[in-house]
C-alpha atoms as a PDB file:
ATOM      1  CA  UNK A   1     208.591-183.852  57.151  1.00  0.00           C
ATOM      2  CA  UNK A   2     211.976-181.620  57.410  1.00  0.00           C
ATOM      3  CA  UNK A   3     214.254-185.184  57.537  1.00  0.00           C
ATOM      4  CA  UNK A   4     212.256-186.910  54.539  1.00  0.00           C
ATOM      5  CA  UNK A   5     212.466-184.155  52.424  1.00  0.00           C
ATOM      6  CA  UNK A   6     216.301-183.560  53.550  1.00  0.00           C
ATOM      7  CA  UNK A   7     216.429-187.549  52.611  1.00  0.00           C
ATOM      8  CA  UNK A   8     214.610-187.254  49.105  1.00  0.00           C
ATOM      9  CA  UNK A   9     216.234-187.334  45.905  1.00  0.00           C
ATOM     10  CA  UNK A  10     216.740-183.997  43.508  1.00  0.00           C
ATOM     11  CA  UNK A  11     213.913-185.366  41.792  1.00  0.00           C
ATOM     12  CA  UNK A  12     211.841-185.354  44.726  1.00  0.00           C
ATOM     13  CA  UNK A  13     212.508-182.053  46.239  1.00  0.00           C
ATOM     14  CA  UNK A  14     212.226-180.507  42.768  1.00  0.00           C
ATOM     15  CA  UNK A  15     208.401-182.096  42.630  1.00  0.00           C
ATOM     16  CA  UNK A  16     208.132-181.636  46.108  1.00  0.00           C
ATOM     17  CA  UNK A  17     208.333-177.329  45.427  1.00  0.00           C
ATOM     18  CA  UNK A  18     206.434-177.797  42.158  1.00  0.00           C
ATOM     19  CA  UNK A  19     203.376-179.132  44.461  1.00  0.00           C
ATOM     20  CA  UNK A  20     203.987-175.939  47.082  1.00  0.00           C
ATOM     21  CA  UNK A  21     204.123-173.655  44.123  1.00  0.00           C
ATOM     22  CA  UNK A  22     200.749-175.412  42.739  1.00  0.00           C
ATOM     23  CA  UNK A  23     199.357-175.261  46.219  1.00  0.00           C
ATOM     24  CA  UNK A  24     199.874-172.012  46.897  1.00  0.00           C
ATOM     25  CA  UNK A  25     198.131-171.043  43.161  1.00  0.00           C
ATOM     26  CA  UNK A  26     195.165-173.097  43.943  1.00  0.00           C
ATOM     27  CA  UNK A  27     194.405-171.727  47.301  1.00  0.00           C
ATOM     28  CA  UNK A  28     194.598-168.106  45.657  1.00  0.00           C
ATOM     29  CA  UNK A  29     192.230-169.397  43.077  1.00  0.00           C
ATOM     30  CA  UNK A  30     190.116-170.871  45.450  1.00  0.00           C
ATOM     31  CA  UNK A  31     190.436-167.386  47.972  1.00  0.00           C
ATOM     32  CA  UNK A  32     189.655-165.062  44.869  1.00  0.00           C
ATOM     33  CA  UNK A  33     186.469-167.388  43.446  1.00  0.00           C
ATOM     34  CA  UNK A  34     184.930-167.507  47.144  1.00  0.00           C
ATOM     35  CA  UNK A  35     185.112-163.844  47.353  1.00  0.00           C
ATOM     36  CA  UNK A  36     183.713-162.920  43.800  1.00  0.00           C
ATOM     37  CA  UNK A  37     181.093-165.327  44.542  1.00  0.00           C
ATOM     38  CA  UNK A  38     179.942-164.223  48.075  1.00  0.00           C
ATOM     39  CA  UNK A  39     180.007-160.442  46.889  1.00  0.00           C
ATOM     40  CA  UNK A  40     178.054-161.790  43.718  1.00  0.00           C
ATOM     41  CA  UNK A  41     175.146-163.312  45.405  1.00  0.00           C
ATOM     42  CA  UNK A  42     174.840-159.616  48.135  1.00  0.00           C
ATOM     43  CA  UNK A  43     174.601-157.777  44.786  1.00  0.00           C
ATOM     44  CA  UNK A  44     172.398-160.349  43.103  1.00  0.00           C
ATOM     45  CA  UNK A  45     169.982-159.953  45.903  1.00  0.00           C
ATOM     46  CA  UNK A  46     170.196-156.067  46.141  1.00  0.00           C
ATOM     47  CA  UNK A  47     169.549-155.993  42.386  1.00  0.00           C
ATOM     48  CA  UNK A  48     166.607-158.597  42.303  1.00  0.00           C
ATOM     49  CA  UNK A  49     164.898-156.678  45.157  1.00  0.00           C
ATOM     50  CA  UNK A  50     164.959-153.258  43.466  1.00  0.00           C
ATOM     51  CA  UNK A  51     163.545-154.902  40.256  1.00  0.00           C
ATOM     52  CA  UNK A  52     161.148-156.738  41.604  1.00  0.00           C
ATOM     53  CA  UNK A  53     159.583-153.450  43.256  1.00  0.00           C
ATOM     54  CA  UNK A  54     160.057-151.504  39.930  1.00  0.00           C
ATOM     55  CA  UNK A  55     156.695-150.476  38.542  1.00  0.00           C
ATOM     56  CA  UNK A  56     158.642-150.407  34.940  1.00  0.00           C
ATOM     57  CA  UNK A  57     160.902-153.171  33.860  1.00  0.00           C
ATOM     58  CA  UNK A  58     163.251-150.362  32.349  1.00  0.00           C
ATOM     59  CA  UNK A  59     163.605-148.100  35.178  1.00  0.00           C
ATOM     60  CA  UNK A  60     166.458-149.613  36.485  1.00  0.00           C
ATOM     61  CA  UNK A  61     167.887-149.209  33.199  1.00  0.00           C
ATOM     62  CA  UNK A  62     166.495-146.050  32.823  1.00  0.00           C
ATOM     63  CA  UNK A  63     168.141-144.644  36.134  1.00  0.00           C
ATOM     64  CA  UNK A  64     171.525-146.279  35.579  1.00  0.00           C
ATOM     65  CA  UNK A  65     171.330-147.698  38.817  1.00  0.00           C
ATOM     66  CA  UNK A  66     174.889-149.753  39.053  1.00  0.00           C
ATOM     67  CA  UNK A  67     175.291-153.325  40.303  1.00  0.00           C
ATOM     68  CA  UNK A  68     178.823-154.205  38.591  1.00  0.00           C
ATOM     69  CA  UNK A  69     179.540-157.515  40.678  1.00  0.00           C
ATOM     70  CA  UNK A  70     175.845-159.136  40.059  1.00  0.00           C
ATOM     71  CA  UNK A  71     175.724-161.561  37.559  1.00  0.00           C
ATOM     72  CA  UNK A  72     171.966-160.773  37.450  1.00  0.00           C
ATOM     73  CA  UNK A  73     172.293-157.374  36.733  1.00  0.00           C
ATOM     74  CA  UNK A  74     174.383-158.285  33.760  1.00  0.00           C
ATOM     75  CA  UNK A  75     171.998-160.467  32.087  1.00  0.00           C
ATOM     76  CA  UNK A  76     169.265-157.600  33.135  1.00  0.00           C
ATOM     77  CA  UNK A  77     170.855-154.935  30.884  1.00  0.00           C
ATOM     78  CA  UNK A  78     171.626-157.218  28.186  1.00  0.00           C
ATOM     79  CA  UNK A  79     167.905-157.272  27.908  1.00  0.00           C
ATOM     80  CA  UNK A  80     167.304-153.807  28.144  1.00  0.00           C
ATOM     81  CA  UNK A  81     169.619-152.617  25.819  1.00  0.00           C
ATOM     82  CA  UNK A  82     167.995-155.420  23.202  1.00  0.00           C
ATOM     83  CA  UNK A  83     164.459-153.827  23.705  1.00  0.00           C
ATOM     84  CA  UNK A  84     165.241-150.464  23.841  1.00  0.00           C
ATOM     85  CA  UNK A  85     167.246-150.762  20.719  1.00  0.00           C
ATOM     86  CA  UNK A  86     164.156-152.192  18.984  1.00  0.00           C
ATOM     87  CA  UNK A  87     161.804-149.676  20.686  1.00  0.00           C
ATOM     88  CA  UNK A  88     163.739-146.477  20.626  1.00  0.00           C
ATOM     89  CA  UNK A  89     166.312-147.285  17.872  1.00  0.00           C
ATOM     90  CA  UNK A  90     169.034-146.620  20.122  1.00  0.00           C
ATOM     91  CA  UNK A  91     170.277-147.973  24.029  1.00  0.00           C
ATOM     92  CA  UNK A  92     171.336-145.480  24.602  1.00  0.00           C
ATOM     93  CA  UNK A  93     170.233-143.102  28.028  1.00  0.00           C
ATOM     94  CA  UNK A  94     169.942-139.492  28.291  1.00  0.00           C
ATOM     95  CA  UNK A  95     168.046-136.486  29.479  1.00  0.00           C
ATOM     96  CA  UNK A  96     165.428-137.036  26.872  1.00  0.00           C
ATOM     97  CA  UNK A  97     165.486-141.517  27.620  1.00  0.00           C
ATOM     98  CA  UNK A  98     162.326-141.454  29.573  1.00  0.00           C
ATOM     99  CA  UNK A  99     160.570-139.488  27.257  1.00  0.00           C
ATOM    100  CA  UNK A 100     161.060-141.061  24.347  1.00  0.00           C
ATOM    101  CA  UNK A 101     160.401-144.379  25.970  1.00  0.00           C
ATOM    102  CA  UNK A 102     156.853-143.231  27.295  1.00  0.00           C
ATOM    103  CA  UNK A 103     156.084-142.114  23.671  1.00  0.00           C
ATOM    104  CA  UNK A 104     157.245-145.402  22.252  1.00  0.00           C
ATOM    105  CA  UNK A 105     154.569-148.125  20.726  1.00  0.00           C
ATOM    106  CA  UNK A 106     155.564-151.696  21.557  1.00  0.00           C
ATOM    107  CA  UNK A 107     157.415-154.302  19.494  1.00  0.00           C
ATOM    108  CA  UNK A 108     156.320-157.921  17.954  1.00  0.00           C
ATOM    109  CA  UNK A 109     157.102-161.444  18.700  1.00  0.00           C
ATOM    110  CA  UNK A 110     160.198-161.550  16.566  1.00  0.00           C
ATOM    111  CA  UNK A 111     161.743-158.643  18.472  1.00  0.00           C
ATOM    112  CA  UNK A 112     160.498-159.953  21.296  1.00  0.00           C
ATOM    113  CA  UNK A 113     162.901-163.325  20.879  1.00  0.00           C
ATOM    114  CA  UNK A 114     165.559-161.269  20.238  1.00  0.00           C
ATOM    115  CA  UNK A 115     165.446-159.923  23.362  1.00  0.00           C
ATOM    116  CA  UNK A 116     165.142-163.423  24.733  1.00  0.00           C
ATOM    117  CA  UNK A 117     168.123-164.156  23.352  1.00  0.00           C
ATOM    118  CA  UNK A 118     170.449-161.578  23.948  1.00  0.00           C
ATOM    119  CA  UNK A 119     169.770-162.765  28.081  1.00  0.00           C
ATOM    120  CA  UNK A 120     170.429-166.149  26.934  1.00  0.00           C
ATOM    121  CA  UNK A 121     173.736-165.199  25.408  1.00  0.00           C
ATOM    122  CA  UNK A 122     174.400-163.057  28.956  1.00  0.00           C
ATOM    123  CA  UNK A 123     173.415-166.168  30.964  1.00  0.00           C
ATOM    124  CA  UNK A 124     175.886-168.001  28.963  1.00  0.00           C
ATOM    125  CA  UNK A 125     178.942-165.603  28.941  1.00  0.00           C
ATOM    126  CA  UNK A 126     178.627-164.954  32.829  1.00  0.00           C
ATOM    127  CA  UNK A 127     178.459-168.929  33.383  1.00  0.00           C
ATOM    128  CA  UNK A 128     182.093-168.861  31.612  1.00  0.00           C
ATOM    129  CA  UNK A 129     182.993-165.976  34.027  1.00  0.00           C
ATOM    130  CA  UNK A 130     182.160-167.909  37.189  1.00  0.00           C
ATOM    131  CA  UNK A 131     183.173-171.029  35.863  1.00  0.00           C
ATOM    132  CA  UNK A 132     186.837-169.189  34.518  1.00  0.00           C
ATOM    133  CA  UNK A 133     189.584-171.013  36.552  1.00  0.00           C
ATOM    134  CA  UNK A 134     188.253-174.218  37.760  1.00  0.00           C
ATOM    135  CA  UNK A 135     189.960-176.084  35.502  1.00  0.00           C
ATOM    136  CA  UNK A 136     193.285-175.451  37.260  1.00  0.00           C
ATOM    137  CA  UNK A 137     191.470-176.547  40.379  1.00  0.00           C
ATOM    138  CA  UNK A 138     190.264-179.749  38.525  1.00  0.00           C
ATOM    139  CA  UNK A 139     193.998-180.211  36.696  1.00  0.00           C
ATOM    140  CA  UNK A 140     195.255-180.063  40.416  1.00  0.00           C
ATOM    141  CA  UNK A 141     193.107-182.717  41.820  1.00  0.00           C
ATOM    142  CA  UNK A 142     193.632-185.370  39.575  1.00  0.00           C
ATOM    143  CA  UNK A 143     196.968-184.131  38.207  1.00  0.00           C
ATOM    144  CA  UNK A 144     198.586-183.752  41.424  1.00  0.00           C
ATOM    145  CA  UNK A 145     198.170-187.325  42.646  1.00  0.00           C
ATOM    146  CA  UNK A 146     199.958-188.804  40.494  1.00  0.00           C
ATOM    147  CA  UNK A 147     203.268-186.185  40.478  1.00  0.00           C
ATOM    148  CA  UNK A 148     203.487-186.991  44.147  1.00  0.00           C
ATOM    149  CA  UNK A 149     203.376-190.889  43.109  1.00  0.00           C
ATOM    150  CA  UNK A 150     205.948-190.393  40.363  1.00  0.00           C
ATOM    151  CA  UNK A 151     208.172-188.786  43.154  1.00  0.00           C
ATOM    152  CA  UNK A 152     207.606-192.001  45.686  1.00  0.00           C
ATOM    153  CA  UNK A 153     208.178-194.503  42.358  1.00  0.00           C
ATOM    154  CA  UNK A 154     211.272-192.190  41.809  1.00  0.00           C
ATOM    155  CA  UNK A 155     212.953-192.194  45.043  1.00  0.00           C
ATOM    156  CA  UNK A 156     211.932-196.111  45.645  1.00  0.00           C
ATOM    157  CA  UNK A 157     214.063-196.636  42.970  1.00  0.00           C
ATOM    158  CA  UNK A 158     216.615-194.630  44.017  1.00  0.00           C
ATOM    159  CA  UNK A 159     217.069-196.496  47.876  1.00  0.00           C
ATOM    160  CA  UNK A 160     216.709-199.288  46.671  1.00  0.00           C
ATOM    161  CA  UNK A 161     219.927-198.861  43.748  1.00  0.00           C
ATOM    162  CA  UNK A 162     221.313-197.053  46.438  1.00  0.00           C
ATOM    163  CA  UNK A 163     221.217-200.606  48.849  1.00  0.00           C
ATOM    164  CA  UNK A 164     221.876-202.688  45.914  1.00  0.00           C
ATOM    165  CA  UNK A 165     225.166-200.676  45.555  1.00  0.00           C
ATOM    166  CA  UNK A 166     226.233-200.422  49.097  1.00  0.00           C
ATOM    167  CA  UNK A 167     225.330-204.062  49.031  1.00  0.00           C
ATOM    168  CA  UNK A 168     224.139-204.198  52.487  1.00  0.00           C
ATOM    169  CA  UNK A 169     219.961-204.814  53.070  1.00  0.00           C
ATOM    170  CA  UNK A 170     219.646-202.710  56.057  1.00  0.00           C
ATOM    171  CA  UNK A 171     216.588-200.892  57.588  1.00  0.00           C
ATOM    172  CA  UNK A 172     218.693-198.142  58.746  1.00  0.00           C
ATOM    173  CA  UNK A 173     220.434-198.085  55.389  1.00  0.00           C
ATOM    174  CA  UNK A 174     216.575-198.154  53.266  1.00  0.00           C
ATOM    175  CA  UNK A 175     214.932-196.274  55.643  1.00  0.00           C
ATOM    176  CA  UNK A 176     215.645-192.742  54.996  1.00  0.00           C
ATOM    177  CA  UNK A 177     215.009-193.412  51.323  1.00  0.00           C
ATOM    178  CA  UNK A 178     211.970-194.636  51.372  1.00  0.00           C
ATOM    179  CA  UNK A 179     211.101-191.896  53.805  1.00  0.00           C
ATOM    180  CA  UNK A 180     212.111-189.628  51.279  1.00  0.00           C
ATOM    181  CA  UNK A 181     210.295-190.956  48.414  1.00  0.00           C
ATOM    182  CA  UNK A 182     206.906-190.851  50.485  1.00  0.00           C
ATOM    183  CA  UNK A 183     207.137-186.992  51.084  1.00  0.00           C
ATOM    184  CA  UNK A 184     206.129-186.326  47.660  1.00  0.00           C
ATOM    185  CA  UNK A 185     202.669-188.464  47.749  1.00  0.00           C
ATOM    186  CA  UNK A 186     202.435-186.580  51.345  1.00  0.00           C
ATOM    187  CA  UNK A 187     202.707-183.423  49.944  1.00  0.00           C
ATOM    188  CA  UNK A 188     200.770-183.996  46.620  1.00  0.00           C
ATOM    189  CA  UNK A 189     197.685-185.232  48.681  1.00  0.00           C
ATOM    190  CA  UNK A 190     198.030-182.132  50.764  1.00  0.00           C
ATOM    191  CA  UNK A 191     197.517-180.327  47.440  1.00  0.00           C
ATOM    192  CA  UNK A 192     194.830-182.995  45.976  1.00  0.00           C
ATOM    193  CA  UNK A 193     191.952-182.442  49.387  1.00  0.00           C
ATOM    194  CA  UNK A 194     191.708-179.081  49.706  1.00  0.00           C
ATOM    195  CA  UNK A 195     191.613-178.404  45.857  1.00  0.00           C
ATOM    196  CA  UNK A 196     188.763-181.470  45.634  1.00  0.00           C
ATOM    197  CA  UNK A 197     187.217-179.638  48.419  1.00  0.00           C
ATOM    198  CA  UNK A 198     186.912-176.833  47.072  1.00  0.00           C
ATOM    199  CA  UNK A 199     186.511-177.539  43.426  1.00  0.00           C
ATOM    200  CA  UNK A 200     183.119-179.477  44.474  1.00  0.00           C
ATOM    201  CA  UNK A 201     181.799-176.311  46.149  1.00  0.00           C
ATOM    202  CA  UNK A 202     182.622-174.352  43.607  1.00  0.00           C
ATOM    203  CA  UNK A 203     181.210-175.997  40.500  1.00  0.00           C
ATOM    204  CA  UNK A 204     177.622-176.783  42.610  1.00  0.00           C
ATOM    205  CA  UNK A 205     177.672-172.847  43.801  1.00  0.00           C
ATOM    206  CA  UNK A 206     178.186-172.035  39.491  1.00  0.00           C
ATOM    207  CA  UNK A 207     175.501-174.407  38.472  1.00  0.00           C
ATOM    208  CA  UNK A 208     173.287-172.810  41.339  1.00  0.00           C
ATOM    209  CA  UNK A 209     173.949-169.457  40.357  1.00  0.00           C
ATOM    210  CA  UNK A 210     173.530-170.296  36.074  1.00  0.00           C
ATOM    211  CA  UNK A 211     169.883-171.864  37.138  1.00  0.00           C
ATOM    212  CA  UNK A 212     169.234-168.350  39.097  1.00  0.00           C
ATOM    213  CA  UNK A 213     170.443-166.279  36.205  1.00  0.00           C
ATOM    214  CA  UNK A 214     168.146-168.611  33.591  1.00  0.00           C
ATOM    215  CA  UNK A 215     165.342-168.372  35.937  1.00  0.00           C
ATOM    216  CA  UNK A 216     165.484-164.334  36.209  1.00  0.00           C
ATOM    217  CA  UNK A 217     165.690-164.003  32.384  1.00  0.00           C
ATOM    218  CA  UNK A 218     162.457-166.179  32.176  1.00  0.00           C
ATOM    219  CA  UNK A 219     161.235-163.645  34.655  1.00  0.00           C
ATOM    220  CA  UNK A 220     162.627-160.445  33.505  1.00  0.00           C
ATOM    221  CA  UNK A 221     161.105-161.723  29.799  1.00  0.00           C
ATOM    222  CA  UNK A 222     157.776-162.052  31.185  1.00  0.00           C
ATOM    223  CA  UNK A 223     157.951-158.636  32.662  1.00  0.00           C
ATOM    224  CA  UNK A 224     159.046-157.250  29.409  1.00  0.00           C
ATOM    225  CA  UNK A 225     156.499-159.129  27.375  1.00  0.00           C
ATOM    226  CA  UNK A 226     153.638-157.724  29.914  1.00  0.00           C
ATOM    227  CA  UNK A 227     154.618-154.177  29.119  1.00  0.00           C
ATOM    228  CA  UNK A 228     156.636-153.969  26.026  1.00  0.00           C
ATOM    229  CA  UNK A 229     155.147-156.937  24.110  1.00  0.00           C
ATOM    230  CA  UNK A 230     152.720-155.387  21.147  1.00  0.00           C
ATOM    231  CA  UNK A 231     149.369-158.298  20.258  1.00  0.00           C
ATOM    232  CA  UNK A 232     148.012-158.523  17.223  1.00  0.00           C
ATOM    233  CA  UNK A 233     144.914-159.755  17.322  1.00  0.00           C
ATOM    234  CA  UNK A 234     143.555-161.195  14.023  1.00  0.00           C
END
């Protein structure tokens, strides 16, 4: 690898560092996105535990009980602070929050969907969150491929000028070119796997995480429906 990128052209080696550089930001990507995912999913299942053994719907709301890396959590309060705006007039929680919300009379359908849709518009903005990123991963894969080939088409080029010129057809004269222009396809499918890799995992892990988070609003809907949800019966 050292004598084929000592044999490349300028060309080369400059592609040849731009692929290092791009490696180097992709496997940071890649480090930082497995880590905010597998500390995502531990909070997601603290948080769905202590809901799910909540007599209330609210009281984790109520309590202020924090779970700041769960996108589950997120989607949770968007909820809560829809219905306790329309049941309380305010989301707001203080000494006098539980209270108030035990003298409160329930709300209608139409408030009801609003509430729906405020989790909707949390599932949405935390599937941007996770999904934040993978592009460059995606650019990388399919962009990469072909720098590393325009490097190899580059330095062909080059050894084989450079034989026209000396005019002598040699292997020991073509040789070191050639081997030069190869190190950038080398190198840019040394960037290409792993990013593919873990691009793939990545994007199946966000669309298993987005079904999760539309599944618990259907669930944390129900729940608020169940308790909150006034019916008039005509």
């Amino acid at each position: 690898m050292l004598y084929a990128f000592e044999n490349s052209n300028l060309p080369g080696k400059i592609i040849i560092l731009l692929l290092v550089f791009g490696s180097v930001f992709c496997w940071s990507i890649m480090w930082t996105k497995f880590s905010f995912i597998r500390v995502a999913r531990r909070e997601s299942v603290r948080f769905l535990s202590r809901f799910r053994k909540s007599a209330d719907p609210l009281e984790i709301y109520s309590r202020e009980l924090k779970f700041p890396a769960s996108p589950l959590a997120s989607v949770y309060r968007a909820g809560a602070e829809e219905i306790c705006f329309h049941l309380l007039g305010s989301s707001e929680v203080d000494e006098t929050f539980e209270l108030r919300l035990a003298e409160s009379g329930r709300i209608g359908p139409v408030e009801m969907a609003s509430v729906r849709s405020a989790m909707e518009r949390a599932v949405g903005e935390e599937m941007l969150k996770l999904e934040s990123q993978l592009v460059l991963l995606a650019t990388a894969v399919s962009g990469a491929p072909f720098l590393g080939l325009l490097g190899t088409v580059w330095g062909v080029m080059d050894a084989f000028s450079g034989v026209a010129q000396a005019g002598q057809a040699s292997m020991a004269a073509l040789a070191p070119g050639v081997s030069g222009a190869l190190i950038t396809t080398v190198t840019a499918l040394l960037v290409a796997i792993p990013a593919m890799f873990g691009y793939n995992f990545l994007i199946t892990t966000v669309k298993q995480m987005t079904v999760e988070m539309e599944n618990f609003a259907a669930e944390a809907a129900a729940d608020f429906e169940h308790r909150y949800l006034r019916i008039d019966l005509r």
